[in-house]
Protein backbone atom coordinates (compact mmCIF):
# COMPACT_ATOMS: atom_id res chain seq x y z
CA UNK A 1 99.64 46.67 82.57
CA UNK A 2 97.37 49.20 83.96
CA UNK A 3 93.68 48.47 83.67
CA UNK A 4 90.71 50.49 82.04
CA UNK A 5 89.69 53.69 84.06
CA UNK A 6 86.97 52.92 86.35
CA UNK A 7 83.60 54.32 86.40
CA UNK A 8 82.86 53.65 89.90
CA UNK A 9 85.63 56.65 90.72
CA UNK A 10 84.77 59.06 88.51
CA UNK A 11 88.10 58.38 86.28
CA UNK A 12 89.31 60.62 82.76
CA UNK A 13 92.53 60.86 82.24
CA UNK A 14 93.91 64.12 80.36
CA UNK A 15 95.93 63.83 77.10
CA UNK A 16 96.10 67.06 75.88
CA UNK A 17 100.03 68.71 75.55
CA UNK A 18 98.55 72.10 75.19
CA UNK A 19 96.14 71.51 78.78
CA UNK A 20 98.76 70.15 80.96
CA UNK A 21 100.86 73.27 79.71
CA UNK A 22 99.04 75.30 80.34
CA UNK A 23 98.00 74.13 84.21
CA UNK A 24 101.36 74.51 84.84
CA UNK A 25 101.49 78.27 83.07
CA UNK A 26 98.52 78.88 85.04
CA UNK A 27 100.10 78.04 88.66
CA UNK A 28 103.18 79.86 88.01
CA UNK A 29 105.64 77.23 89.32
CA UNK A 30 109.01 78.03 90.81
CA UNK A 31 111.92 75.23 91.01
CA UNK A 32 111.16 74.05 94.88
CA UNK A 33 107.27 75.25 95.78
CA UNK A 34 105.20 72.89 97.45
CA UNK A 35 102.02 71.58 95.22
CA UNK A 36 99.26 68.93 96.24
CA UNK A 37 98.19 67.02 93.75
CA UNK A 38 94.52 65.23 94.14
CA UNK A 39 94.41 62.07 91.16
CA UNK A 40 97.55 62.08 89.88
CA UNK A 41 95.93 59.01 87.49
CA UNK A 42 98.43 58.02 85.33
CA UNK A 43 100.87 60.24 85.96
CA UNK A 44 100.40 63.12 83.03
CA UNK A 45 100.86 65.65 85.08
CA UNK A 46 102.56 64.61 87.99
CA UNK A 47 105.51 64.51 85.29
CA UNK A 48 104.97 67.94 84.04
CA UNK A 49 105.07 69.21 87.38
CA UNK A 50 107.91 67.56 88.15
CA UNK A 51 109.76 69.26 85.35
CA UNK A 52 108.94 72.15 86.42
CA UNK A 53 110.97 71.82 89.65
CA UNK A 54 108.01 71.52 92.33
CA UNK A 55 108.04 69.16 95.07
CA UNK A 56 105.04 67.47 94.48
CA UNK A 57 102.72 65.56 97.37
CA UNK A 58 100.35 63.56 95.28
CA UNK A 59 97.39 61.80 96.94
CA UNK A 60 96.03 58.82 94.66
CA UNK A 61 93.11 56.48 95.77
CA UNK A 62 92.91 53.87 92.81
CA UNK A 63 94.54 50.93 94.33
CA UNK A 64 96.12 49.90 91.22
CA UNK A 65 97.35 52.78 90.01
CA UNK A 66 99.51 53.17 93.37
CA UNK A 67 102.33 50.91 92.40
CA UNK A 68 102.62 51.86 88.93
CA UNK A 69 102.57 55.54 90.04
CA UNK A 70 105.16 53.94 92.35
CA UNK A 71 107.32 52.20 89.60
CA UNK A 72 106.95 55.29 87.28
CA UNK A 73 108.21 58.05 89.42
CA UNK A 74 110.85 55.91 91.82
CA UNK A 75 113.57 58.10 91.24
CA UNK A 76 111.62 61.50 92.38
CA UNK A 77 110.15 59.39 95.23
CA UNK A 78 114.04 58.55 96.05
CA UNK A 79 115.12 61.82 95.68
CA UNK A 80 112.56 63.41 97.86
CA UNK A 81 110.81 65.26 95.12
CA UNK A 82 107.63 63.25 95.09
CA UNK A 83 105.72 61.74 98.21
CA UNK A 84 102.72 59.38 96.99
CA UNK A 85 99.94 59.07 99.35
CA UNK A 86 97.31 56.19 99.00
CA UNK A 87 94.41 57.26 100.08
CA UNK A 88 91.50 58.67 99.79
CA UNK A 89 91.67 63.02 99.78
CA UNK A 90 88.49 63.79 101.58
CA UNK A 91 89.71 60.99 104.51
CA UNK A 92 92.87 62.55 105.62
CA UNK A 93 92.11 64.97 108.34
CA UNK A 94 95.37 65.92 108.33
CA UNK A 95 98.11 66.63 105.51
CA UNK A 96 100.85 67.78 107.45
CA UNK A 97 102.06 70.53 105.00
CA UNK A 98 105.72 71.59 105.65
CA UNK A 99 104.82 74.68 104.52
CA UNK A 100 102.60 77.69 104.59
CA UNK A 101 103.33 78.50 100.88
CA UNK A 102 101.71 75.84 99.03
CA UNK A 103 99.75 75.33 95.75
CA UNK A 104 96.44 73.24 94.71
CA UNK A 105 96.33 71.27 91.55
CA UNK A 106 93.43 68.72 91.00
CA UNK A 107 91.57 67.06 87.89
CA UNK A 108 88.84 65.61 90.72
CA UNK A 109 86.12 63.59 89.75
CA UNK A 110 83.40 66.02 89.15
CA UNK A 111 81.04 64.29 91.56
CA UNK A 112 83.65 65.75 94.39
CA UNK A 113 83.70 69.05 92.84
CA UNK A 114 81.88 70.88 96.04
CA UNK A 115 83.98 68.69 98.90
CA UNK A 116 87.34 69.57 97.42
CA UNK A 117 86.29 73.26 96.98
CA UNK A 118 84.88 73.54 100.15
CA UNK A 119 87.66 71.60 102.19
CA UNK A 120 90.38 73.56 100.73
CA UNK A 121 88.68 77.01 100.53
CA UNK A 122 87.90 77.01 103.96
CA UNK A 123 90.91 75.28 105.58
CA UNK A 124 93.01 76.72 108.49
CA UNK A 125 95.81 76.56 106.16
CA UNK A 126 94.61 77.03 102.89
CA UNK A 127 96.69 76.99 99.58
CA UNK A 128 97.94 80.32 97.66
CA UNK A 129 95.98 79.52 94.53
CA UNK A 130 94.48 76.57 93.01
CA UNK A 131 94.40 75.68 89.88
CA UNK A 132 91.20 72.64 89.05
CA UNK A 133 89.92 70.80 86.00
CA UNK A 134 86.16 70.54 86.65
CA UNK A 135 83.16 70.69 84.51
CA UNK A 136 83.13 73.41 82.19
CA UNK A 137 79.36 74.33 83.06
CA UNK A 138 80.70 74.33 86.61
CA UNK A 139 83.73 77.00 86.43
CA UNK A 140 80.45 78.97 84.79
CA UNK A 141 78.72 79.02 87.44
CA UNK A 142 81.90 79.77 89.09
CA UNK A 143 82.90 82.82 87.63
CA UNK A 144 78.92 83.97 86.53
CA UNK A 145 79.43 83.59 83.28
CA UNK A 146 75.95 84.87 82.66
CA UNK A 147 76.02 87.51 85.33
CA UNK A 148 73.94 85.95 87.45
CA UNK A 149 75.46 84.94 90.89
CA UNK A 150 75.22 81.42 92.99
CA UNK A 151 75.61 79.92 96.05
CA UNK A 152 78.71 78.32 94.72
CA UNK A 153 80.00 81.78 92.93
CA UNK A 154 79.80 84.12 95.99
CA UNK A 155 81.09 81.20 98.52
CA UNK A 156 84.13 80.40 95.55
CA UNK A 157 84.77 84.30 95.83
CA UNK A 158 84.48 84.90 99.51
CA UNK A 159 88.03 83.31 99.70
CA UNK A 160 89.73 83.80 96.14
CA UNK A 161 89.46 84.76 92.52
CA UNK A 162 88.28 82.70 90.26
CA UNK A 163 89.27 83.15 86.52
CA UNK A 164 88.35 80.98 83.64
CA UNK A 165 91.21 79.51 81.82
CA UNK A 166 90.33 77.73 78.98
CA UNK A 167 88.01 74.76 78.01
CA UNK A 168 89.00 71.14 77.76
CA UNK A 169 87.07 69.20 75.09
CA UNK A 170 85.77 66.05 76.07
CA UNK A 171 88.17 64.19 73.13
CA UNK A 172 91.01 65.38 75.60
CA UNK A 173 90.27 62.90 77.90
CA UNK A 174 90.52 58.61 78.09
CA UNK A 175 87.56 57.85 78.16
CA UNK A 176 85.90 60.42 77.06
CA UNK A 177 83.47 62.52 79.67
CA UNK A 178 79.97 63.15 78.53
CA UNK A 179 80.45 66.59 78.76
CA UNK A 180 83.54 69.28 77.99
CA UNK A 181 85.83 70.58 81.18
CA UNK A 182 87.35 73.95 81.79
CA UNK A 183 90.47 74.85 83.32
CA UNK A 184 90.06 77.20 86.66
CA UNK A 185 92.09 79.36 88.37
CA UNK A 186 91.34 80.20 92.28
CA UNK A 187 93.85 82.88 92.46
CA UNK A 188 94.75 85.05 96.33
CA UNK A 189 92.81 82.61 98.45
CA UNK A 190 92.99 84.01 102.08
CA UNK A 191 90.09 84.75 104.58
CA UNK A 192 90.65 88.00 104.53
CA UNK A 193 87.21 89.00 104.55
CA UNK A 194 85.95 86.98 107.43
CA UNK A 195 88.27 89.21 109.74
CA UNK A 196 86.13 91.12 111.09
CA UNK A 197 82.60 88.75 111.10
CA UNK A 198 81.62 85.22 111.10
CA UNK A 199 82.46 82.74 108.77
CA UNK A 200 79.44 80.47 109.31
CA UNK A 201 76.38 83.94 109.69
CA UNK A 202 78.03 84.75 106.23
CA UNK A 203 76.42 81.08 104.93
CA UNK A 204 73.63 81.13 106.94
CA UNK A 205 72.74 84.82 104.99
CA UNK A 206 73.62 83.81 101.95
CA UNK A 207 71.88 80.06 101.90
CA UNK A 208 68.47 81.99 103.57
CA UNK A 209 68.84 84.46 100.45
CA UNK A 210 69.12 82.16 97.94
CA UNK A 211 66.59 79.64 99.57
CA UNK A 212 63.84 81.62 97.47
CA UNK A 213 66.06 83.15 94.76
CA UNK A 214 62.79 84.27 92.39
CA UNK A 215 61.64 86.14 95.55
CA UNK A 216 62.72 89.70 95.37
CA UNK A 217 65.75 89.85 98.77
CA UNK A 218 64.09 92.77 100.38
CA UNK A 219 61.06 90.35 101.28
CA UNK A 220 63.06 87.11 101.33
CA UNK A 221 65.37 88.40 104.19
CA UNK A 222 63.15 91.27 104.75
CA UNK A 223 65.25 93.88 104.95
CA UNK A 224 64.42 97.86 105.72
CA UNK A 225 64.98 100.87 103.74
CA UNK A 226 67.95 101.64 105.74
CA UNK A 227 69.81 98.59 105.00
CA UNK A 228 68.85 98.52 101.24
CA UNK A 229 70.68 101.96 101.44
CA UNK A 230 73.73 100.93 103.02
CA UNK A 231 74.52 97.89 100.69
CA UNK A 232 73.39 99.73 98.17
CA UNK A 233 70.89 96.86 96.79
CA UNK A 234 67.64 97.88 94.38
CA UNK A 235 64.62 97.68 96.01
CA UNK A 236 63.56 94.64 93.32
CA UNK A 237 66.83 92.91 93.75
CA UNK A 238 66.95 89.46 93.67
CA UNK A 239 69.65 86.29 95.48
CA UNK A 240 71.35 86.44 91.85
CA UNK A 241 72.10 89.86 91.61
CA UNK A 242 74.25 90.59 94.71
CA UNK A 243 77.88 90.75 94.48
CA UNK A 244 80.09 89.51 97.06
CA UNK A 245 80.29 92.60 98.58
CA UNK A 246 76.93 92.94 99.14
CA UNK A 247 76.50 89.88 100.88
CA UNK A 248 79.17 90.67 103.08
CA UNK A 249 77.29 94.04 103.99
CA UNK A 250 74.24 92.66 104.50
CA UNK A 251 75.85 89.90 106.81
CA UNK A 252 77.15 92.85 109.21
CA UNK A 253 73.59 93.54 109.71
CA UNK A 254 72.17 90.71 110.89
């Protein structure tokens, strides 16, 4: 009999039809593409993607969910359809992907929101898209719901692009979160942008510019006339108001 979820790692599991169909819309699935999945849980969606055809590498920490995960899904661990990995995600320095062509799907615990965003995002080998249950206040800040960019917003679409799905009530899940989740898509993730400057002066820029956000950017970084003008940022600008591609303009100059 499986046991109560525990608090101590962050557990919900989703119950919702109409959400685990629509994760699996929302990554596009093809019989025989690679997907990692981080928390399988119970197994909800593990089984959906299954049915969809994907061969599925799931990593699951709980140590008593293991076997039952084990028990449930023995014929697509037989058949090679299903590998179950016991362990914990942010431990494994190395998940040997068999493929370049892989996709992300993950209902993490939202205290490992920023660690799974930032170890996939950023990885030598990162996945195609990702598709995440977090917080719904979150994928907000995410996608700048209120116009007003982040740290987490511009880093999020430095490597992909983010899209809000749809909103998971709190009643969707066992137990029940305090707050209401959203659905996210991470869509094209590549570093495509960091071809032609560095990675890490990128985040140095962007943390210094946010570091006094309610300071106006020209003073906070000062910055001249001329490079204003090139990035095409108003004098009174502030952190928030930058898009990505004026960060990524403003990195070239320093």
């Amino acid at each position: 009999m499986l046991r109560r979820a525990k608090k101590t790692l962050g557990q919900h599991f989703l119950h919702s039809g109409r959400a685990l169909e629509t994760i699996i819309e929302t990554a596009r699935l093809a019989a025989g593409e690679s997907v990692l999945e981080i928390g399988p849980g119970r197994g909800a969606l593990t089984e959906k993607l299954l049915a969809a055809g994907a061969r599925v590498r799931a990593v699951e920490k709980d140590d008593d969910l293991i076997g039952w995960l084990q028990s449930k899904f023995s014929a697509a661990i037989k058949n090679k359809q299903l590998e179950l990995i016991h362990a914990d995600i942010l431990k494994i320095k190395n998940l040997k992907l068999k493929t370049k062509n892989w996709k992300l799907i993950a209902n993490p615990p939202y205290y490992l929101t920023g660690q799974i965003l930032r170890r996939f995002l950023t990885a030598d080998q990162p996945p195609q898209l990702a598709v995440l249950m977090l917080q719904k206040e979150v994928v907000k800040r995410i996608i700048a719901a209120d116009h007003k960019e982040s740290i987490l917003s511009i880093s999020v679409k430095a490597y992909g692009e983010p899209r809000y799905i749809m909103t998971v009530p709190a009643k969707d899940f066992t137990p029940a979160p305090k707050v209401d989740s959203a659905i996210v898509l991470i869509d094209q993730i590549n570093k495509n942008k960091f071809r032609d400057q560095s990675e890490e002066k990128f985040f140095v820029r962007l943390k210094r510019g946010f570091a006094g956000k309610r300071k106006m950017l020209k003073n906070n970084l000062e910055l001249t006339a001329k490079i204003l003008d090139a990035c095409q940022i108003a004098p009174a600008a502030r952190a928030e108001n930058l898009n990505l591609n004026q960060w990524l303009c403003l990195a070239k100059y320093f």
